[in-house]
Protein backbone atom coordinates (compact mmCIF):
# COMPACT_ATOMS: atom_id res chain seq x y z
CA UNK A 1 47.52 348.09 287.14
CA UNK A 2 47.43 348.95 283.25
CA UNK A 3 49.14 346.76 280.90
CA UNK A 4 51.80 348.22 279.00
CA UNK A 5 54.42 346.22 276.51
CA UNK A 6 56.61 345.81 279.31
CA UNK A 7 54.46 344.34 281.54
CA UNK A 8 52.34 342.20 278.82
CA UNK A 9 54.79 338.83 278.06
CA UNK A 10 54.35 337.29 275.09
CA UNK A 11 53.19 333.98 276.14
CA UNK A 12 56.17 331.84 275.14
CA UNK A 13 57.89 333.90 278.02
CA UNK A 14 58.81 331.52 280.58
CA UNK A 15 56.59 328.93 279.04
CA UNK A 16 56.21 325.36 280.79
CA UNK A 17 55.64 322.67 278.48
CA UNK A 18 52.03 321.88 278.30
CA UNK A 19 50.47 318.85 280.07
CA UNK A 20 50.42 315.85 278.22
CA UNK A 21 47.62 314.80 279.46
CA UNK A 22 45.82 318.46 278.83
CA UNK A 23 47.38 318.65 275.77
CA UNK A 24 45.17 315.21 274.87
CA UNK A 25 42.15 316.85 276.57
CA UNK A 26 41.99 319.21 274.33
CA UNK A 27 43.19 317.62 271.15
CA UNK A 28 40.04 314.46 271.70
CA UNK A 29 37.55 317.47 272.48
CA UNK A 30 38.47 319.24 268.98
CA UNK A 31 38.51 315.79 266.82
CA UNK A 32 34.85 314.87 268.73
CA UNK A 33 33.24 318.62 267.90
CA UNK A 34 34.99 319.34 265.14
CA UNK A 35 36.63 316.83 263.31
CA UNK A 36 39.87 318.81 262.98
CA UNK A 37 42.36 316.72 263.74
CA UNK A 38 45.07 317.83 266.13
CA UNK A 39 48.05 315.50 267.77
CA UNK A 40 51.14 316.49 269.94
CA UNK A 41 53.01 318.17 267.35
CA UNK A 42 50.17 320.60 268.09
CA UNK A 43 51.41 321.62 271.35
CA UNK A 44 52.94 325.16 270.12
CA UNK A 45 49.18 325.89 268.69
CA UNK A 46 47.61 324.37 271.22
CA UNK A 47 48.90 327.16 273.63
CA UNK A 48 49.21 329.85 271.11
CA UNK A 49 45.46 330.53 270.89
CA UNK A 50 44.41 329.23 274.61
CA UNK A 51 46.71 331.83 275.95
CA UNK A 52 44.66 334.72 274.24
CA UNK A 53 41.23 332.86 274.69
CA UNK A 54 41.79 333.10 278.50
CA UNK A 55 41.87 336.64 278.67
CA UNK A 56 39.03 336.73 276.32
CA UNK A 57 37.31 334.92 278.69
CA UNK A 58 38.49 337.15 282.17
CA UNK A 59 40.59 333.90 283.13
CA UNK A 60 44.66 333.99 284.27
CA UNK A 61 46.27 331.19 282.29
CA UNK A 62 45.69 328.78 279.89
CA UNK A 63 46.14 326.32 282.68
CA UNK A 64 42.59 328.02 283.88
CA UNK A 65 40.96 327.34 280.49
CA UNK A 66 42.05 323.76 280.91
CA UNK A 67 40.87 323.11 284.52
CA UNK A 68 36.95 324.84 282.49
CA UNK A 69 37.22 321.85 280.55
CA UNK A 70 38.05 319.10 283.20
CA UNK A 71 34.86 320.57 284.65
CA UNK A 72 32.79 320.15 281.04
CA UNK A 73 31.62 324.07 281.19
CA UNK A 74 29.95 323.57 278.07
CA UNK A 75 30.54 327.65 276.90
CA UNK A 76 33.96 326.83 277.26
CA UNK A 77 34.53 323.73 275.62
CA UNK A 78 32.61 325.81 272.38
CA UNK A 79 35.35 328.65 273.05
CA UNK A 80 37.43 326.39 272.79
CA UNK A 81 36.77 324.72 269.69
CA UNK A 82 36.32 328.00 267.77
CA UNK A 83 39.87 329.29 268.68
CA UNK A 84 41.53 326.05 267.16
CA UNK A 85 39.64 326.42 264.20
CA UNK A 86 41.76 328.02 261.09
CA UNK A 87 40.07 330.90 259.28
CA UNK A 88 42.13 332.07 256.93
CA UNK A 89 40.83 333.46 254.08
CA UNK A 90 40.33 336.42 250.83
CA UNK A 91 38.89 337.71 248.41
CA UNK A 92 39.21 335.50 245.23
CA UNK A 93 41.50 333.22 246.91
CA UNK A 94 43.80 331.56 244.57
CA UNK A 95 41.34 332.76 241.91
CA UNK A 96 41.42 329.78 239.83
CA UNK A 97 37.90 328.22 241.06
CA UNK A 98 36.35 331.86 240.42
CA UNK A 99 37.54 331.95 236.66
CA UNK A 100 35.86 328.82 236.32
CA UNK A 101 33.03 329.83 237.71
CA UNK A 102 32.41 332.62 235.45
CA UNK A 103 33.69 330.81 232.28
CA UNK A 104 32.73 327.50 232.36
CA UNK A 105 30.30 326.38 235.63
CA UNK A 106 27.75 329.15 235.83
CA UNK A 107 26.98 329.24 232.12
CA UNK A 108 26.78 325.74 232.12
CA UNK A 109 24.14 325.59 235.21
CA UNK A 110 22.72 328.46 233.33
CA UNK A 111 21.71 326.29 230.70
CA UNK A 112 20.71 323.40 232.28
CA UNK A 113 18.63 325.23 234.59
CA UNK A 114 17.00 327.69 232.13
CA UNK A 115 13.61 325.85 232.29
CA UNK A 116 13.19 325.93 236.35
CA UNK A 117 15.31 329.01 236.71
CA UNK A 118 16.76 327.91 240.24
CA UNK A 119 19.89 327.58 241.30
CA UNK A 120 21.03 326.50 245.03
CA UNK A 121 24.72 327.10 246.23
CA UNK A 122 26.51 326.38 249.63
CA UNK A 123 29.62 327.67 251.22
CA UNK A 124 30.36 324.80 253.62
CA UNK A 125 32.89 326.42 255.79
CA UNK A 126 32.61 330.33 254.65
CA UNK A 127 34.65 331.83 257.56
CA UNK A 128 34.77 335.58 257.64
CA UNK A 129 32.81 335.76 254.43
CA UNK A 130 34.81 336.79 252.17
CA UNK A 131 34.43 333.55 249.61
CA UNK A 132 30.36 333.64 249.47
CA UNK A 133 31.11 337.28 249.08
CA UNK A 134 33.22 337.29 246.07
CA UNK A 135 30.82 334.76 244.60
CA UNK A 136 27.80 337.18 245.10
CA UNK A 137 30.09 339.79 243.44
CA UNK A 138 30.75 337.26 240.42
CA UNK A 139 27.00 336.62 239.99
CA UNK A 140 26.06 340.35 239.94
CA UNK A 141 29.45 341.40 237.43
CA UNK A 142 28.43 338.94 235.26
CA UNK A 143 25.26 336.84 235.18
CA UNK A 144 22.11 339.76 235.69
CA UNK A 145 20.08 337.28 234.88
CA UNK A 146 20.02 335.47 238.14
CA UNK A 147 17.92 338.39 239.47
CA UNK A 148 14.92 336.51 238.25
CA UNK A 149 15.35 333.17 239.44
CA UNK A 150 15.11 331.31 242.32
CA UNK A 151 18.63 331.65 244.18
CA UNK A 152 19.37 329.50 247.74
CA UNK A 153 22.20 330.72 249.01
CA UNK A 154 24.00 329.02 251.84
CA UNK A 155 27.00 329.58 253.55
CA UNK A 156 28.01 328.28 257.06
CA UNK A 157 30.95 327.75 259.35
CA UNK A 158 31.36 326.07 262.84
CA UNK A 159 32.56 329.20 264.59
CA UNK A 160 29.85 331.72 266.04
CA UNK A 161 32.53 334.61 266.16
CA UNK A 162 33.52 333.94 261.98
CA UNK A 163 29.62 334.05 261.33
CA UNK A 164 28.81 337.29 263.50
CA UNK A 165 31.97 338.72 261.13
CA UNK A 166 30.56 337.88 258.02
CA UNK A 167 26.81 338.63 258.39
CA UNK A 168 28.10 341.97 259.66
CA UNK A 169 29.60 342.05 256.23
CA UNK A 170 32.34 344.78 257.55
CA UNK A 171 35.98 344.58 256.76
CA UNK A 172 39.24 345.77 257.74
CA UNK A 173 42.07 347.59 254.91
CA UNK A 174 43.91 345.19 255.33
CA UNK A 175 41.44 342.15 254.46
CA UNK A 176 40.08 344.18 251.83
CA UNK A 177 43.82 344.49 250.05
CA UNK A 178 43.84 340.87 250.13
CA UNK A 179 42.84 339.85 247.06
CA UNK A 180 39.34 341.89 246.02
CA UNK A 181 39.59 344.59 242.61
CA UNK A 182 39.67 348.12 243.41
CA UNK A 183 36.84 348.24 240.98
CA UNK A 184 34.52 345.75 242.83
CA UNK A 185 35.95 347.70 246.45
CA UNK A 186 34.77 350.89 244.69
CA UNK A 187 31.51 349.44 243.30
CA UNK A 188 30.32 347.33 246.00
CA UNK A 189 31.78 348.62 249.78
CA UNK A 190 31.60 352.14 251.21
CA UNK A 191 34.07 353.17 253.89
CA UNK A 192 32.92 353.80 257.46
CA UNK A 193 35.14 354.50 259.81
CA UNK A 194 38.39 352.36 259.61
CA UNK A 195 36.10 349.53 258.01
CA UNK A 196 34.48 348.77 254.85
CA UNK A 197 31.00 347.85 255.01
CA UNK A 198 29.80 345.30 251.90
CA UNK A 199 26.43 346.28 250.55
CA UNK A 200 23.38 344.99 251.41
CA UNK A 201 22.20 343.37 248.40
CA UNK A 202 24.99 341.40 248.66
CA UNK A 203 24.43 340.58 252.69
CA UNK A 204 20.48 339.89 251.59
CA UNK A 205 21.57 337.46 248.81
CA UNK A 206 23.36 335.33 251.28
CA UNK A 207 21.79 333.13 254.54
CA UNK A 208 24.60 332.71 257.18
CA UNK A 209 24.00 329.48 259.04
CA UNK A 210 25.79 328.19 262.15
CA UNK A 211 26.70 324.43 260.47
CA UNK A 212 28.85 321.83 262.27
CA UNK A 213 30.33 319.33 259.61
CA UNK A 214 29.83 316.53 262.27
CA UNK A 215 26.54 317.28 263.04
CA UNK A 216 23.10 317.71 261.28
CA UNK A 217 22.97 319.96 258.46
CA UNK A 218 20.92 322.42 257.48
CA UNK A 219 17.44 321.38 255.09
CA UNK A 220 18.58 322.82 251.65
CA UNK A 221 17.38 322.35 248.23
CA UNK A 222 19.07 320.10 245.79
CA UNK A 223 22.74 321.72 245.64
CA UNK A 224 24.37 322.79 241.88
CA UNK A 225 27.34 324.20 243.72
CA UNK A 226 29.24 323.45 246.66
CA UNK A 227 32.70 324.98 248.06
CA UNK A 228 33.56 323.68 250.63
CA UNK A 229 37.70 324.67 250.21
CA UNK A 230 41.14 324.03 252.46
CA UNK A 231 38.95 322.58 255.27
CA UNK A 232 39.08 318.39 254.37
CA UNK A 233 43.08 318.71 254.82
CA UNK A 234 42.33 319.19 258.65
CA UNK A 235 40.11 315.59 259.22
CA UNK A 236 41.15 312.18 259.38
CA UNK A 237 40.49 310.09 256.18
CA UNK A 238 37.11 308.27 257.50
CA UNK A 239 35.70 312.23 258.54
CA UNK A 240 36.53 313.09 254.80
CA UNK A 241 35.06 310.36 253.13
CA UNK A 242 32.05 310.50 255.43
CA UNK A 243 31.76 314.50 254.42
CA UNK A 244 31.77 313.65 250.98
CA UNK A 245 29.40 310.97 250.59
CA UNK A 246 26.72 312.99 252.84
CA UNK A 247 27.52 315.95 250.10
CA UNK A 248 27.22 313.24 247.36
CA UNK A 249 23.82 312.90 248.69
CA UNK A 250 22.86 316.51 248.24
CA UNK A 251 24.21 317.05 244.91
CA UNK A 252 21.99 316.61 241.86
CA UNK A 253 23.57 314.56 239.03
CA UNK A 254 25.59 317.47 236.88
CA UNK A 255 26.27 319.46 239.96
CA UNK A 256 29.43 320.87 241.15
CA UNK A 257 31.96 320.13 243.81
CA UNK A 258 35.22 322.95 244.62
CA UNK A 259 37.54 321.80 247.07
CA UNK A 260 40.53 323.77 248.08
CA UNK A 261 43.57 323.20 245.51
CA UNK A 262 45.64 320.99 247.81
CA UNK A 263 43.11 318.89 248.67
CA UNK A 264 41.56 315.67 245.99
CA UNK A 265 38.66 312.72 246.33
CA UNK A 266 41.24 310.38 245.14
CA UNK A 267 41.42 307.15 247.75
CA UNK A 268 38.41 308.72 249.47
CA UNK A 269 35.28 308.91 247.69
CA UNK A 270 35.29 307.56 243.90
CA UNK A 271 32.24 308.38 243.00
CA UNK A 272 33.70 311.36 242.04
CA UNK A 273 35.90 312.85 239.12
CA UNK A 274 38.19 315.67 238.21
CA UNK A 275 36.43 318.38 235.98
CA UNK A 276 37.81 319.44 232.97
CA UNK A 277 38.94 323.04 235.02
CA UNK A 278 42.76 323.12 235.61
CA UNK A 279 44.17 323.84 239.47
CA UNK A 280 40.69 325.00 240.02
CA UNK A 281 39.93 322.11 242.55
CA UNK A 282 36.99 321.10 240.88
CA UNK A 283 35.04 318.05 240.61
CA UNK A 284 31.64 316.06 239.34
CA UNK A 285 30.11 312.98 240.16
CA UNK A 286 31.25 310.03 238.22
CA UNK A 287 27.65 309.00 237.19
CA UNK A 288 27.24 312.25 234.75
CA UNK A 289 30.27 311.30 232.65
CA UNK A 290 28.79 307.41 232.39
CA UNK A 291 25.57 309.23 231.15
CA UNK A 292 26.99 311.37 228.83
């Protein structure tokens, strides 16, 4: 029979409540893989993105998707945790951290690092793309000079089907209205179809990596630079203080740290400090202002 809008319900159509005891399955699996932590208030998202991951996955019901993980299908329980992951996400999103970039942190690391000329960055939960991308975009508007050195270039995310997005590197009007300069849309995408496609020296400056926050991490240089934005807000306190001090670990000494603008170290990790970079989320470790 083909669907039409008639006979496609949205799923809060003669919704049952969801299982407790589901509900709990699928909140402890999340929390174990991911760290995000979900409760029972959760129940409306809970069912919000099952519903559409179970026809995704050829199945009739959430209910179905459920009984996959009483069974521990392993391809499942991944499905799973990808579709309760938030990606939200744009261009120069809230564009404070990106003004500091280009005024204060680059030129600084510029400096600092003019004798080795290498510079290592990570994205820590880069979703779609779009934030490595508009840092890319930043480097090349402003700083040519990074063409000669030594750039690492990380950025990862949990979710498979966010990664396959953003190495594709291909974006829809609507994402692209959200937040990028006509100039840069002009200067660095070409349309194709009803998508705009990034260009490749952008894609080639960047190494997409498949990164679980829980898990091992990836072998990277010393880091100068890591974002890792709006994604602490969604662990419990001992998963964000265990994040940070593992990051604390990576950073060299004058390096720096943007988290999302709603989210702080404070009561968590005090080894680090505020920087000097109003509402732009950024921090340094507490050991370079004792130096200095």
């Amino acid at each position: 029979m083909k669907e039409t809008a008639e006979t496609v319900q949205p799923y809060w159509v003669n919704r049952m409540p969801m299982n407790p005891n589901d509900l709990t399955l699928v909140c402890d699996l999340v929390r174990r893989k991911s760290g995000i932590d979900l409760d029972s208030a959760k129940e409306y998202l809970v069912e919000a993105r099952l519903t559409p991951l179970a026809r995704k996955l050829g199945l009739a019901s959430s209910a179905d998707v459920i009984q996959k993980l009483k069974m521990r299908d392993a391809v499942v329980e991944r499905d799973v945790v990808d579709a309760m992951t938030t990606n939200e996400t744009s261009f120069f999103r809230d564009v404070t951290p990106f003004d500091a970039l280009k005024k204060t942190v680059i030129p600084d690391l510029l400096v600092k690092r003019a004798a080795e000329r290498r510079l290592s960055i990570w994205c820590a939960a880069s979703s779609t793309g779009q934030e490595p991308y508009t840092i890319a975009m930043l480097l090349l508007e402003n700083f040519p000079q990074l063409a000669t050195w030594n750039l690492t270039f990380v950025a990862s995310d949990l979710s498979r089907d966010v990664l396959k997005k953003a190495k594709a590197g291909k974006f829809s009007q609507l994402e692209i209205n959200r937040g990028l300069p006509a100039t840069m849309m002009v200067k660095y995408f070409r349309k194709q179809g009803l998508e705009w496609e990034i260009d490749a020296k952008l894609r080639n400056m960047i190494d997409f990596r498949e990164v679980n926050l829980l898990e091992t991490w990836p072998s990277m240089p010393p880091l100068d630079l890591v974002f890792i934005r709006n994604v602490l807000i969604y662990f419990t306190q001992d998963t964000k203080r265990q994040i940070l001090g593992r990051i604390r670990q990576m950073l060299r000494p004058d390096a720096y740290l943007f988290l999302g603008v709603a989210e702080t170290t404070m009561n968590i990790d005090d080894q680090f400090v505020r920087g000097q970079h109003e509402k732009s989320g950024c921090y340094q470790l507490k050991s370079l202002q004792k130096a200095a």
